[in-house]
PDB file of N, CA and C in Angstrom:
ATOM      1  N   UNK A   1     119.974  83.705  84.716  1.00  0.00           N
ATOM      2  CA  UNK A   1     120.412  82.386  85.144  1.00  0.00           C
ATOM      3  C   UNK A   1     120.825  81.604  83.899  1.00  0.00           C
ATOM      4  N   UNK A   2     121.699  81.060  84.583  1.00  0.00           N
ATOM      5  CA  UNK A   2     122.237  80.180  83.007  1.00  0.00           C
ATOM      6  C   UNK A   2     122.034  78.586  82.494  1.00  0.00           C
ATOM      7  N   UNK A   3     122.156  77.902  81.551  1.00  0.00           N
ATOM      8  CA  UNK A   3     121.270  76.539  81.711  1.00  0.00           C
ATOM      9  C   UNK A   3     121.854  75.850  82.759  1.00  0.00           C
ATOM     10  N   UNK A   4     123.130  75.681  82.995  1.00  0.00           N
ATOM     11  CA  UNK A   4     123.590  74.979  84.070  1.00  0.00           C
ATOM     12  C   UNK A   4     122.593  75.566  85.210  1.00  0.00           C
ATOM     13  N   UNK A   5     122.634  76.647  85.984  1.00  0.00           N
ATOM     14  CA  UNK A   5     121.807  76.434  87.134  1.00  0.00           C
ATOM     15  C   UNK A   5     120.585  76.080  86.824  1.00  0.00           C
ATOM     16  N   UNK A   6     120.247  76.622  85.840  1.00  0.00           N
ATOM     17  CA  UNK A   6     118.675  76.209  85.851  1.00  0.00           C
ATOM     18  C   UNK A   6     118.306  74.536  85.916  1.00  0.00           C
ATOM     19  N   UNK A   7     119.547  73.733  85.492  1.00  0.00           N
ATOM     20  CA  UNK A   7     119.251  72.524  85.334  1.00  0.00           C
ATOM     21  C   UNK A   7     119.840  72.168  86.797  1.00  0.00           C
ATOM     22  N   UNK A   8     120.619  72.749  87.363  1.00  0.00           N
ATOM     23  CA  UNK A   8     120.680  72.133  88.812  1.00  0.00           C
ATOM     24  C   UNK A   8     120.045  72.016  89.946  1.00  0.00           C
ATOM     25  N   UNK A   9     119.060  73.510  89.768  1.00  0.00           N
ATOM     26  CA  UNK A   9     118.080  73.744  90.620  1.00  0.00           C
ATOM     27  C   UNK A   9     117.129  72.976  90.405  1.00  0.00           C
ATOM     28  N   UNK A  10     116.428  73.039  88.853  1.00  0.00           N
ATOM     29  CA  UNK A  10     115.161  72.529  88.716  1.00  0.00           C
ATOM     30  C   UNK A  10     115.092  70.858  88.516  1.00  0.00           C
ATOM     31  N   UNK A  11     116.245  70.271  89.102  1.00  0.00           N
ATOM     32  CA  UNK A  11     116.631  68.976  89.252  1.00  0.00           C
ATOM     33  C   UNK A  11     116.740  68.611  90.931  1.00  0.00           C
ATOM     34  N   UNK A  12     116.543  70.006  91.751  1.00  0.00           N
ATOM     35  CA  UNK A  12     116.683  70.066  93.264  1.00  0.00           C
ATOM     36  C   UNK A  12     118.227  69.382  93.629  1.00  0.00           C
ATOM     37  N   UNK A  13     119.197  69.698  92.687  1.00  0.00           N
ATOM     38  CA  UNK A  13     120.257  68.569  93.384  1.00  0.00           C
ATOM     39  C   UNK A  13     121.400  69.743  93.012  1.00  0.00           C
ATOM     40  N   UNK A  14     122.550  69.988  93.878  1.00  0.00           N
ATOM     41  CA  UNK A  14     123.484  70.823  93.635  1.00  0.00           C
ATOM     42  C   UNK A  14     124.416  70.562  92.266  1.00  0.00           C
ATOM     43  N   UNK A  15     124.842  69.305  92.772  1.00  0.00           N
ATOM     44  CA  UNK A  15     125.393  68.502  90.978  1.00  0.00           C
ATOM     45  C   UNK A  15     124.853  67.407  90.716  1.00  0.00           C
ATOM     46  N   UNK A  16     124.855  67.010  89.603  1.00  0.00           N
ATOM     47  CA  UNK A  16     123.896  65.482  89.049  1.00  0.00           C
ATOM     48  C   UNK A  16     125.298  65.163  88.115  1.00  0.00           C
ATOM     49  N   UNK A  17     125.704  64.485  88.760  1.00  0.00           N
ATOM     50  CA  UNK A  17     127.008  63.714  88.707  1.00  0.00           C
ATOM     51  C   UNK A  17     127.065  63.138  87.214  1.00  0.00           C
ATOM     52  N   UNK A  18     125.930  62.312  86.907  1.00  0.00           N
ATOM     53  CA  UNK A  18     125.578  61.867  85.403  1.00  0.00           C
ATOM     54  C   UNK A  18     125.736  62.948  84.541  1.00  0.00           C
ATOM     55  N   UNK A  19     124.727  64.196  84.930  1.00  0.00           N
ATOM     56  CA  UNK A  19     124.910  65.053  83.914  1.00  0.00           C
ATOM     57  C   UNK A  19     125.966  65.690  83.647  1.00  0.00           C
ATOM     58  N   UNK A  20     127.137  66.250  84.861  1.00  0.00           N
ATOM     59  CA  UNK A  20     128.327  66.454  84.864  1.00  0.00           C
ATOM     60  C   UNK A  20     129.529  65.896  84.645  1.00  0.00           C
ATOM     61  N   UNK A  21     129.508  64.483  84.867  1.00  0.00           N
ATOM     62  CA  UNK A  21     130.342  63.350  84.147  1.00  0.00           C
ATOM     63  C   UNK A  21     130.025  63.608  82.353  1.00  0.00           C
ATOM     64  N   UNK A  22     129.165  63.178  81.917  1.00  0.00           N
ATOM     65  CA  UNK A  22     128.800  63.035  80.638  1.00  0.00           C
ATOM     66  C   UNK A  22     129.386  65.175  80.045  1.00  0.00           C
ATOM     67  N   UNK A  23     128.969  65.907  80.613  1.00  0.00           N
ATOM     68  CA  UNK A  23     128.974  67.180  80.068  1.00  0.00           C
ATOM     69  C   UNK A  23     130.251  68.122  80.454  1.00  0.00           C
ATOM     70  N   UNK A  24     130.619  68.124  81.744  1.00  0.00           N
ATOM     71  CA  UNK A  24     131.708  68.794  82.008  1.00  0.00           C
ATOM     72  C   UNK A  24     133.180  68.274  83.262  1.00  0.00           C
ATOM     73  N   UNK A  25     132.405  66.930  83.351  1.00  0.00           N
ATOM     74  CA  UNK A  25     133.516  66.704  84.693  1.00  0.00           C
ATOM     75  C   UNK A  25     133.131  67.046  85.946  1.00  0.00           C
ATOM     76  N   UNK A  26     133.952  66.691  87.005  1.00  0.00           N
ATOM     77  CA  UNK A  26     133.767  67.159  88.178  1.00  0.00           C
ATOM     78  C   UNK A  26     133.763  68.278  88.497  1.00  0.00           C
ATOM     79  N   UNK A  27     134.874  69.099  87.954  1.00  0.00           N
ATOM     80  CA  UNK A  27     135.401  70.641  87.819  1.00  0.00           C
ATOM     81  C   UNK A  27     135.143  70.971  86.943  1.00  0.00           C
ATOM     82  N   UNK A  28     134.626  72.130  86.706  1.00  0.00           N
ATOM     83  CA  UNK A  28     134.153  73.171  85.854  1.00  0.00           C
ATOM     84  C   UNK A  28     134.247  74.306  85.566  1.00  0.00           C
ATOM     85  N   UNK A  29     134.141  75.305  84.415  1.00  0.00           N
ATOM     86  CA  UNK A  29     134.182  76.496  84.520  1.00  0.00           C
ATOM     87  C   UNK A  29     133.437  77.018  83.271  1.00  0.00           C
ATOM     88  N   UNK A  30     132.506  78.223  83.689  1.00  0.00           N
ATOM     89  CA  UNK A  30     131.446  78.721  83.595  1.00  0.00           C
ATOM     90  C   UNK A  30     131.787  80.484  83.499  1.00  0.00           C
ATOM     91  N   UNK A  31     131.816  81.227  82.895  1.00  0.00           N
ATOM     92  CA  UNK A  31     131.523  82.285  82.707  1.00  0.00           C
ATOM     93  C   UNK A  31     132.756  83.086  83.856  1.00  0.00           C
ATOM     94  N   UNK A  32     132.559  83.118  84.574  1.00  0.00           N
ATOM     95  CA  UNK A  32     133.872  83.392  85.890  1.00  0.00           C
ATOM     96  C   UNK A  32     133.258  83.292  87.162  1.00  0.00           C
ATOM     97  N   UNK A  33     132.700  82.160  87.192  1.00  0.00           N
ATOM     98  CA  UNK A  33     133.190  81.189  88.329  1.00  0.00           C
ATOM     99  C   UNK A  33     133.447  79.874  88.048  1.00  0.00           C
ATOM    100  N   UNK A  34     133.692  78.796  89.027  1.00  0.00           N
ATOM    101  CA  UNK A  34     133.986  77.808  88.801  1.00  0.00           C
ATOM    102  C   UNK A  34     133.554  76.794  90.090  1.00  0.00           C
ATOM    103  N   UNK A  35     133.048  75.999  90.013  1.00  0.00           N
ATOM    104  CA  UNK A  35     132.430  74.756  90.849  1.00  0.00           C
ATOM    105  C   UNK A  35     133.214  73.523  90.834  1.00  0.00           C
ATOM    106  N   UNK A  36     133.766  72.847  92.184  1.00  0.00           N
ATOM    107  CA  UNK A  36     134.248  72.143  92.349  1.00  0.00           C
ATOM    108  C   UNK A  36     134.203  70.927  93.367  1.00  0.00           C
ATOM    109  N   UNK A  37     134.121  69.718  93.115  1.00  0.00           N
ATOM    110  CA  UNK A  37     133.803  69.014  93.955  1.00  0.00           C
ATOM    111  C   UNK A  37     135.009  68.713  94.767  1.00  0.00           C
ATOM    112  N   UNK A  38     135.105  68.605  96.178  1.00  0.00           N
ATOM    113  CA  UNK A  38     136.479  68.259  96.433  1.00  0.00           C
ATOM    114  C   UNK A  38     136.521  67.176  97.051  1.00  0.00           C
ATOM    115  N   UNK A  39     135.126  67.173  97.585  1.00  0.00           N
ATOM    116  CA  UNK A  39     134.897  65.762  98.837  1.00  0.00           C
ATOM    117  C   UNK A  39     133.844  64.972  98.796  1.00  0.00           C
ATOM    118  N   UNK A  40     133.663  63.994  99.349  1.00  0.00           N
ATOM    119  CA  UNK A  40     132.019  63.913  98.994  1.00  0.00           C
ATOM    120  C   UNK A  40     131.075  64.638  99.922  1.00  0.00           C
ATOM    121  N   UNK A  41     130.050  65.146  99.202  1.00  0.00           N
ATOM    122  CA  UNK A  41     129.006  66.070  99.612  1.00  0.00           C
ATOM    123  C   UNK A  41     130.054  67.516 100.196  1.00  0.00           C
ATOM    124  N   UNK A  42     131.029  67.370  99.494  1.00  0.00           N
ATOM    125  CA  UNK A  42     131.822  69.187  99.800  1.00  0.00           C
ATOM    126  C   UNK A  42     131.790  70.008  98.611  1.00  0.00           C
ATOM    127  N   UNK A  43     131.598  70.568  98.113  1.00  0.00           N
ATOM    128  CA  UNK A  43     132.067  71.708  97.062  1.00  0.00           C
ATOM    129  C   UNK A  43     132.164  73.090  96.961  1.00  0.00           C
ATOM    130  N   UNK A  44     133.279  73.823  96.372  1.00  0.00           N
ATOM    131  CA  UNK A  44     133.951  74.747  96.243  1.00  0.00           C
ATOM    132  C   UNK A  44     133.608  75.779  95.239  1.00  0.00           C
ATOM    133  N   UNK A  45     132.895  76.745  95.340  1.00  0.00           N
ATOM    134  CA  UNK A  45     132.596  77.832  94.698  1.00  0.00           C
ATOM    135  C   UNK A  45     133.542  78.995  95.052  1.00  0.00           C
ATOM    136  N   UNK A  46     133.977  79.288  93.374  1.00  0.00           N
ATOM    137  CA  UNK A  46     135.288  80.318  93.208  1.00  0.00           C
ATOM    138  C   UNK A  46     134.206  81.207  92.319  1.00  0.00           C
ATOM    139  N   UNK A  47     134.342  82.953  92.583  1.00  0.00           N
ATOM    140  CA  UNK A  47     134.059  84.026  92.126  1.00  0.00           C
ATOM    141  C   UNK A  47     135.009  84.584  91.652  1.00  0.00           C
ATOM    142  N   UNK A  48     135.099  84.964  90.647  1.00  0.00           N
ATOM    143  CA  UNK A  48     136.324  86.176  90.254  1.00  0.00           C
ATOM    144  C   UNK A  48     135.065  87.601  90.447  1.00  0.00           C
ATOM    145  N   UNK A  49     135.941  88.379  91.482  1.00  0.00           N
ATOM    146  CA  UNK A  49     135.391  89.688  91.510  1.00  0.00           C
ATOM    147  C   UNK A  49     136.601  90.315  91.879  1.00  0.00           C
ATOM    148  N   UNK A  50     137.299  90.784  90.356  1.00  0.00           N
ATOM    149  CA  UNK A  50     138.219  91.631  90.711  1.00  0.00           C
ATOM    150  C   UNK A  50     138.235  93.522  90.935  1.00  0.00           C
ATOM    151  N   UNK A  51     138.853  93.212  91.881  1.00  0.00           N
ATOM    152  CA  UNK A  51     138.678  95.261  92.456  1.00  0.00           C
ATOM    153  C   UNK A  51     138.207  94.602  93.694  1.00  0.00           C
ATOM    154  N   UNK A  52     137.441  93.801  94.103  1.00  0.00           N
ATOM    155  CA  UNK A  52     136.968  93.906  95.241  1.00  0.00           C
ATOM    156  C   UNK A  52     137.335  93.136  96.537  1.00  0.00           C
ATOM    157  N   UNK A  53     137.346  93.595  97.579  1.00  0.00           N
ATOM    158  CA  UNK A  53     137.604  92.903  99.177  1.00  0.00           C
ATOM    159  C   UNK A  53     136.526  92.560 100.103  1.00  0.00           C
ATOM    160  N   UNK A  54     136.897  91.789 101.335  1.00  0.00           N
ATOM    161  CA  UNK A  54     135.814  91.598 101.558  1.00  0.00           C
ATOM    162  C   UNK A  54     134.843  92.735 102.170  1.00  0.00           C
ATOM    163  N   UNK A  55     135.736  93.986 102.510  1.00  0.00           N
ATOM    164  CA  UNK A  55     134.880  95.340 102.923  1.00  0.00           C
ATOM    165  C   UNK A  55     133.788  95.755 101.855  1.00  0.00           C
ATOM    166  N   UNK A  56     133.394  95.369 100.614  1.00  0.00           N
ATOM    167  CA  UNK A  56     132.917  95.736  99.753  1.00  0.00           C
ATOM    168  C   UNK A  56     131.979  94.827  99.399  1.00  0.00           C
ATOM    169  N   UNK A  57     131.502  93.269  99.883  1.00  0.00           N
ATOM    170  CA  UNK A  57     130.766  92.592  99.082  1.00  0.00           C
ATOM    171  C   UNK A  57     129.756  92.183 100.637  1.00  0.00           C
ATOM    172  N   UNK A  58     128.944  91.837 100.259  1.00  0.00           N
ATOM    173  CA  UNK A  58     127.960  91.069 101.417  1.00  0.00           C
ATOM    174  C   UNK A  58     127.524  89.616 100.725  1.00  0.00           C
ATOM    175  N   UNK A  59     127.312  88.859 101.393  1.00  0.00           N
ATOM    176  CA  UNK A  59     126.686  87.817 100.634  1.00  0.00           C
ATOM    177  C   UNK A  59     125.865  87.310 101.503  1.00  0.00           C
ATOM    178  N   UNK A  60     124.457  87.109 100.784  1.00  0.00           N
ATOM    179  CA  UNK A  60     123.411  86.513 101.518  1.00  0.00           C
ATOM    180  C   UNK A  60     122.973  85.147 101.175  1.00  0.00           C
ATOM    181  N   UNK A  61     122.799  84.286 101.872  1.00  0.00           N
ATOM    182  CA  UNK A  61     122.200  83.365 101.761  1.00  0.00           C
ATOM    183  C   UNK A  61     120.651  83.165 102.359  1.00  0.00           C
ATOM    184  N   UNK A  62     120.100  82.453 101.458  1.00  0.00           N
ATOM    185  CA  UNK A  62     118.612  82.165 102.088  1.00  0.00           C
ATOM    186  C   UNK A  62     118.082  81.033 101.232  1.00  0.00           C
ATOM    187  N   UNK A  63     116.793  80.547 102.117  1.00  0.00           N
ATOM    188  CA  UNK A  63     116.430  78.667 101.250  1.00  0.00           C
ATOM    189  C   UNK A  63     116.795  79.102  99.909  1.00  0.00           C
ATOM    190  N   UNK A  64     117.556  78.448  98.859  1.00  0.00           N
ATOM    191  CA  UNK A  64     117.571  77.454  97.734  1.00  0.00           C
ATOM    192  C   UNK A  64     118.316  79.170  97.191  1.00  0.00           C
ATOM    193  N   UNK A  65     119.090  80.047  97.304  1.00  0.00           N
ATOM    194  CA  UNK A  65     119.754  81.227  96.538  1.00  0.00           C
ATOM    195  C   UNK A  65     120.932  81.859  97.183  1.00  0.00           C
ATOM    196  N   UNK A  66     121.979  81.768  96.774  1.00  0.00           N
ATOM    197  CA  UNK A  66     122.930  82.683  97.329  1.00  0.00           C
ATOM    198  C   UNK A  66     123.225  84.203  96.735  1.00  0.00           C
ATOM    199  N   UNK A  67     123.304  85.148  97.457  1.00  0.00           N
ATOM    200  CA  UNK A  67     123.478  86.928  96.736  1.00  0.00           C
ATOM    201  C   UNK A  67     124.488  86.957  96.733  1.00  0.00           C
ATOM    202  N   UNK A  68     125.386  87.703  96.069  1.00  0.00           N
ATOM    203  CA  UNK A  68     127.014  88.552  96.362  1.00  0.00           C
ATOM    204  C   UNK A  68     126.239  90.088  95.828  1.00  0.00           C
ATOM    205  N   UNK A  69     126.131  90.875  97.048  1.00  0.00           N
ATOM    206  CA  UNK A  69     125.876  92.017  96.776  1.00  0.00           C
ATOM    207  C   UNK A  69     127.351  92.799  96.717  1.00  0.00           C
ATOM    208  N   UNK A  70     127.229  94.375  96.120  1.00  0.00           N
ATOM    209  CA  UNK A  70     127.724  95.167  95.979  1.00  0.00           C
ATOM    210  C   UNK A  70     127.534  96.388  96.883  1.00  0.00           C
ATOM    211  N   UNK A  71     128.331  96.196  98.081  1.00  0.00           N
ATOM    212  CA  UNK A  71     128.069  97.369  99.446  1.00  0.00           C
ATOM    213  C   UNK A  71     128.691  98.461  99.099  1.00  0.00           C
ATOM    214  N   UNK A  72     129.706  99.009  98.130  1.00  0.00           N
ATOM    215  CA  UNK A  72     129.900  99.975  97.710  1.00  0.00           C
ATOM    216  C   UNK A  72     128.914 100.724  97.047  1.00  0.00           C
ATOM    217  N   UNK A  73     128.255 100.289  96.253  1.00  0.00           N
ATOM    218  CA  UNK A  73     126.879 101.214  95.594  1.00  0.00           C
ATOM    219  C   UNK A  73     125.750 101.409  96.800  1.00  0.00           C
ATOM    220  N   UNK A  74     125.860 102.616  97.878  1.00  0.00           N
ATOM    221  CA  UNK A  74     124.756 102.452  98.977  1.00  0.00           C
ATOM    222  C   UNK A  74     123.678 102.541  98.715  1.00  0.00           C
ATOM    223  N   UNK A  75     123.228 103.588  97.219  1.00  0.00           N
ATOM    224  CA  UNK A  75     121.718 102.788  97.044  1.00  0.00           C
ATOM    225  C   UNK A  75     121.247 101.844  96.948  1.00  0.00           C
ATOM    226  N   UNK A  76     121.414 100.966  96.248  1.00  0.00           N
ATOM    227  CA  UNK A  76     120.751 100.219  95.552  1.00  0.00           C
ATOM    228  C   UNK A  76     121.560  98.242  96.402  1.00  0.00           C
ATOM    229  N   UNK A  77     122.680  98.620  96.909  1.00  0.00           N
ATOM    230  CA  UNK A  77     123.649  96.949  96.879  1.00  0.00           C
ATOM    231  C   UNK A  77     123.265  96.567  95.838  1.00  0.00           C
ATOM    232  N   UNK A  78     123.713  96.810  95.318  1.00  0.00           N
ATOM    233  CA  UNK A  78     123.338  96.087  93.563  1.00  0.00           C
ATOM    234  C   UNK A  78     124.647  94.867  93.784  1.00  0.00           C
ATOM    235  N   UNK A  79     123.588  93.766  92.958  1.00  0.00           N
ATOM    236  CA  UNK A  79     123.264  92.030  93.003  1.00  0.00           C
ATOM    237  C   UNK A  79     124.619  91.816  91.758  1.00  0.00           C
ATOM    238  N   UNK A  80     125.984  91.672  92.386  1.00  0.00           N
ATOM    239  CA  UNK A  80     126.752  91.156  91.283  1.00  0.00           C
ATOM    240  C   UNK A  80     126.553  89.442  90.872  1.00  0.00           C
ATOM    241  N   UNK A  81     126.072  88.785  91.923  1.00  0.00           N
ATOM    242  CA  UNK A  81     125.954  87.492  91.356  1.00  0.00           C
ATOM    243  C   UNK A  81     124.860  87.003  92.059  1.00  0.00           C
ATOM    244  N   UNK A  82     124.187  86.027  91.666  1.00  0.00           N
ATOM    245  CA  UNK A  82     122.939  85.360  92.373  1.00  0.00           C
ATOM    246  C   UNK A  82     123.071  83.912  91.518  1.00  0.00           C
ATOM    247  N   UNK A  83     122.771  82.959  92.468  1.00  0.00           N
ATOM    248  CA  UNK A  83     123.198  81.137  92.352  1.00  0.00           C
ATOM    249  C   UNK A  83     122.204  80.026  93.283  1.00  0.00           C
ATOM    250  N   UNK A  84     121.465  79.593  92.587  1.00  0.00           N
ATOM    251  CA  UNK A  84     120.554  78.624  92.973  1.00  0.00           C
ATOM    252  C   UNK A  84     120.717  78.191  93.459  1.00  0.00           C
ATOM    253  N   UNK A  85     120.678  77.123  94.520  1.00  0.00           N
ATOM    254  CA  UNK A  85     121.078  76.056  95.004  1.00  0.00           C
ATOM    255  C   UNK A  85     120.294  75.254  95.437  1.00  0.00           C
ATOM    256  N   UNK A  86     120.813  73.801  95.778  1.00  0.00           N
ATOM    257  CA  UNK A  86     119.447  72.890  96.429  1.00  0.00           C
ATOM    258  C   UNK A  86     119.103  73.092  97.964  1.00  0.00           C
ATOM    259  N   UNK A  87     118.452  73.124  98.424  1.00  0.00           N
ATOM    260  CA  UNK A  87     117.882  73.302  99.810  1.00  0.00           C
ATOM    261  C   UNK A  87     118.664  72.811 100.946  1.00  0.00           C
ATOM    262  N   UNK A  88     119.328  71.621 100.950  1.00  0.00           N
ATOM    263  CA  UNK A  88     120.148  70.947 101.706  1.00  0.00           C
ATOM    264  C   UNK A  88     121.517  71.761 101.684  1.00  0.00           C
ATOM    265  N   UNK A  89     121.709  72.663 101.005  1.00  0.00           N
ATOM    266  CA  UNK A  89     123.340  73.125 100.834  1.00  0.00           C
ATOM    267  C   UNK A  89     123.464  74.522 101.581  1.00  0.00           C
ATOM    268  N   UNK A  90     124.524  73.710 102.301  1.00  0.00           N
ATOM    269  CA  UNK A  90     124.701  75.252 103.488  1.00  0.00           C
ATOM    270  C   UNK A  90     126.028  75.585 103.093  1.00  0.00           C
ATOM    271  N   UNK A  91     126.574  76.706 103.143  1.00  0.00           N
ATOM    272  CA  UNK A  91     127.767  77.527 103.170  1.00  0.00           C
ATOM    273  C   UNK A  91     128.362  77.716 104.406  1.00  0.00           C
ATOM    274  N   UNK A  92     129.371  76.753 104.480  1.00  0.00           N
ATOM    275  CA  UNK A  92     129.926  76.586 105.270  1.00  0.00           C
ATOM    276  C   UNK A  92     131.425  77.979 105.665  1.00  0.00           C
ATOM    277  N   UNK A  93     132.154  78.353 104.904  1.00  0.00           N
ATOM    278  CA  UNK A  93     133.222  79.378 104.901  1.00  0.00           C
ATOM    279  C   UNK A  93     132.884  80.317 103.424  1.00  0.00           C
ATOM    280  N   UNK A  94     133.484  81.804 104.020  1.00  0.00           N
ATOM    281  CA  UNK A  94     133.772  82.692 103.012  1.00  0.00           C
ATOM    282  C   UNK A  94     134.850  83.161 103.189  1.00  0.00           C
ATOM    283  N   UNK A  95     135.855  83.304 101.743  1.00  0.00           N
ATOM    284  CA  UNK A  95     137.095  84.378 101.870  1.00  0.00           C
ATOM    285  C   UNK A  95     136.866  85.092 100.765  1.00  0.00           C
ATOM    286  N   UNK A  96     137.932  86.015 100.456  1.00  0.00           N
ATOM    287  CA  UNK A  96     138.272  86.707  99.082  1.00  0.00           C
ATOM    288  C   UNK A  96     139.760  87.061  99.429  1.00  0.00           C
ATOM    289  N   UNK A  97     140.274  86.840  98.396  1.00  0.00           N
ATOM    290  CA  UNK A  97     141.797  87.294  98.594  1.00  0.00           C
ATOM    291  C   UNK A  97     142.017  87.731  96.335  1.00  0.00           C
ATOM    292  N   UNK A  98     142.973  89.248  96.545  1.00  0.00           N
ATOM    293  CA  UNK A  98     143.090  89.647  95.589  1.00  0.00           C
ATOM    294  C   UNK A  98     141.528  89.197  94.294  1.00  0.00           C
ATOM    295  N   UNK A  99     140.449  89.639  94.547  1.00  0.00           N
ATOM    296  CA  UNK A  99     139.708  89.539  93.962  1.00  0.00           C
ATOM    297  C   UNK A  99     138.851  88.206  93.932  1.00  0.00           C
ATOM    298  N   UNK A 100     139.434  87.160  94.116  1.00  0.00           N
ATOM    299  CA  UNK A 100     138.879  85.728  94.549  1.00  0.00           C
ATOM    300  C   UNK A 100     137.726  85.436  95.488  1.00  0.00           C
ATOM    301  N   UNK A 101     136.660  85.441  94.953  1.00  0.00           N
ATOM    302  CA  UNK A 101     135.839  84.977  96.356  1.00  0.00           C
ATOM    303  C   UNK A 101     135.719  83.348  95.954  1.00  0.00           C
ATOM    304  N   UNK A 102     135.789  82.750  97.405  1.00  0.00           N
ATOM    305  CA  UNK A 102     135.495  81.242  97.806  1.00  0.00           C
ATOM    306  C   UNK A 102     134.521  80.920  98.805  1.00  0.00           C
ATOM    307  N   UNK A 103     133.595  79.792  98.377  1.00  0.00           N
ATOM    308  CA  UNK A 103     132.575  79.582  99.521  1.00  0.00           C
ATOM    309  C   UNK A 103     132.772  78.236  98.943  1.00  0.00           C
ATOM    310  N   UNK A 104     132.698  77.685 100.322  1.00  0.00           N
ATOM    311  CA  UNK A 104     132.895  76.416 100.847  1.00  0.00           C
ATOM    312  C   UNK A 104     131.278  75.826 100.696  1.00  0.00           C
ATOM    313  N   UNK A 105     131.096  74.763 100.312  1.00  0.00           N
ATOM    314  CA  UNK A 105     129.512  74.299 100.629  1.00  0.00           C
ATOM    315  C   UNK A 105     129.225  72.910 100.592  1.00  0.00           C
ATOM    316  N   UNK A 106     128.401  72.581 101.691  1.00  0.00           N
ATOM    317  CA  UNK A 106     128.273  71.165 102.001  1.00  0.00           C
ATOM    318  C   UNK A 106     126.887  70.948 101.991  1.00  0.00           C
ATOM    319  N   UNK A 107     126.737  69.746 101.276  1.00  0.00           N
ATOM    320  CA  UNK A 107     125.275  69.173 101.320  1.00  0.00           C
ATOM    321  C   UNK A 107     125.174  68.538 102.759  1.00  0.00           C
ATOM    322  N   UNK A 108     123.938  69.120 103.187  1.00  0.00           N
ATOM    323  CA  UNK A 108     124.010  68.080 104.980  1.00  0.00           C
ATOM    324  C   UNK A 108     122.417  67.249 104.226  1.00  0.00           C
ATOM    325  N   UNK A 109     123.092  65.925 104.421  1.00  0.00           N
ATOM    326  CA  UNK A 109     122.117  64.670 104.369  1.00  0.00           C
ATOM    327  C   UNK A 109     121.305  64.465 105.701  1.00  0.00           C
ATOM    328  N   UNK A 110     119.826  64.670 105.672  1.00  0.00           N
ATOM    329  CA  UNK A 110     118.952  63.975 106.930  1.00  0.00           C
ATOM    330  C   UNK A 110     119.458  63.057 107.071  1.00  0.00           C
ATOM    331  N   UNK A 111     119.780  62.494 108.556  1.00  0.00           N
ATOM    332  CA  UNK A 111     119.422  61.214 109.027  1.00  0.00           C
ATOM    333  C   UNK A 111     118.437  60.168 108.248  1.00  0.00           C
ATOM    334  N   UNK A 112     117.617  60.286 107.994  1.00  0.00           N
ATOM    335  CA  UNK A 112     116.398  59.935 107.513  1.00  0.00           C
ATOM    336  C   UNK A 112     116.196  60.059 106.169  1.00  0.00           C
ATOM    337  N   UNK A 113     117.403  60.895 105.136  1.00  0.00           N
ATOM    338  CA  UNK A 113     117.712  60.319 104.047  1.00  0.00           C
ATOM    339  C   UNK A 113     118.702  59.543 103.386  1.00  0.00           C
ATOM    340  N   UNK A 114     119.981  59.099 104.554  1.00  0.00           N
ATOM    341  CA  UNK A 114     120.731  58.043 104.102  1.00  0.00           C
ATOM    342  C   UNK A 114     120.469  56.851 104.498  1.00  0.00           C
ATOM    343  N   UNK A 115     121.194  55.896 103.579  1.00  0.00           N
ATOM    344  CA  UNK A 115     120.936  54.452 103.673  1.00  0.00           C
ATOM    345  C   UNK A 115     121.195  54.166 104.624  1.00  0.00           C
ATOM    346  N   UNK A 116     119.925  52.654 104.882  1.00  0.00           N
ATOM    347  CA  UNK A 116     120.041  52.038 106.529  1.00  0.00           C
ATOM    348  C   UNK A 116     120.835  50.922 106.108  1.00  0.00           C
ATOM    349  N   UNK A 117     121.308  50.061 106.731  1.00  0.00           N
ATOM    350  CA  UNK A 117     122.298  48.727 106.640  1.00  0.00           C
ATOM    351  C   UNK A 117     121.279  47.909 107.579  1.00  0.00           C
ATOM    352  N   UNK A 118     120.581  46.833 106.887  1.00  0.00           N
ATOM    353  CA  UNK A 118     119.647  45.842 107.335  1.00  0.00           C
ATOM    354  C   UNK A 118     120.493  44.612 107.727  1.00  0.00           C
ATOM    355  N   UNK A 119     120.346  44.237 109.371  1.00  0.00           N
ATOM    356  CA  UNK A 119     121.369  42.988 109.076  1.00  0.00           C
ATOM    357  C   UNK A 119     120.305  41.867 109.142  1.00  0.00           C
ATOM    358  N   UNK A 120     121.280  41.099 108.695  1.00  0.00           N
ATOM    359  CA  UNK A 120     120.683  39.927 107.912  1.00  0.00           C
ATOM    360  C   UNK A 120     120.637  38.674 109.322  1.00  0.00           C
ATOM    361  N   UNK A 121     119.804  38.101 110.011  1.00  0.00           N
ATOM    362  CA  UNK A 121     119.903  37.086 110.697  1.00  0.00           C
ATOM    363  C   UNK A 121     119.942  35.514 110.252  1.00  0.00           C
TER     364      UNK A 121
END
């Protein structure tokens, strides 16, 4: 894991806007992938896995980790990428085209953790 995730996870927050303003921007790029905010509470995870389609990769998600396994190696699915995430962030779409994988991901806010609007009498 690399300091960026480690600091995103162990901050429980997908991006910390402060720390990414001040360090890299909204958009980023990291080793070969790249994280992108596009909306609010939307962001865009790009994989470069070239050689591969989507007949060849699995990706798992589960609380707070995403897998990109390797279904061509049948022993083992050996783990080409693994990515922290905060608990609230679901993966919404997957593609791959010419080596590209994209996952779509949205923070879903509780009810009960966004702001109330108090009116004033």
């Amino acid at each position: 894991m690399n300091y960026l995730t480690d600091y995103l996870y162990n901050n429980n927050d997908i991006f910390n806007i402060d720390f990414i303003d001040n360090k890299f921007s909204k958009n980023f790029i990291l080793n070969n992938y790249r994280f992108k905010e596009y909306e609010n509470n939307k962001f865009l995870l790009e994989i470069d896995l070239p050689g591969y389609d989507k007949s060849d990769i699995r990706i798992e998600v589960t609380k707070g980790n995403i897998s990109i396994k390797d279904k061509k190696d049948k022993k083992n699915n050996s783990l080409l990428k693994s990515f922290k995430i905060a608990d609230d962030i679901e993966v919404e779409t997957a593609n791959i085209k010419n080596g590209l994988l994209k996952l779509e991901l949205e923070r879903i806010i509780p009810e009960t953790d966004k702001p109330k609007v108090i009116a004033i009498n």
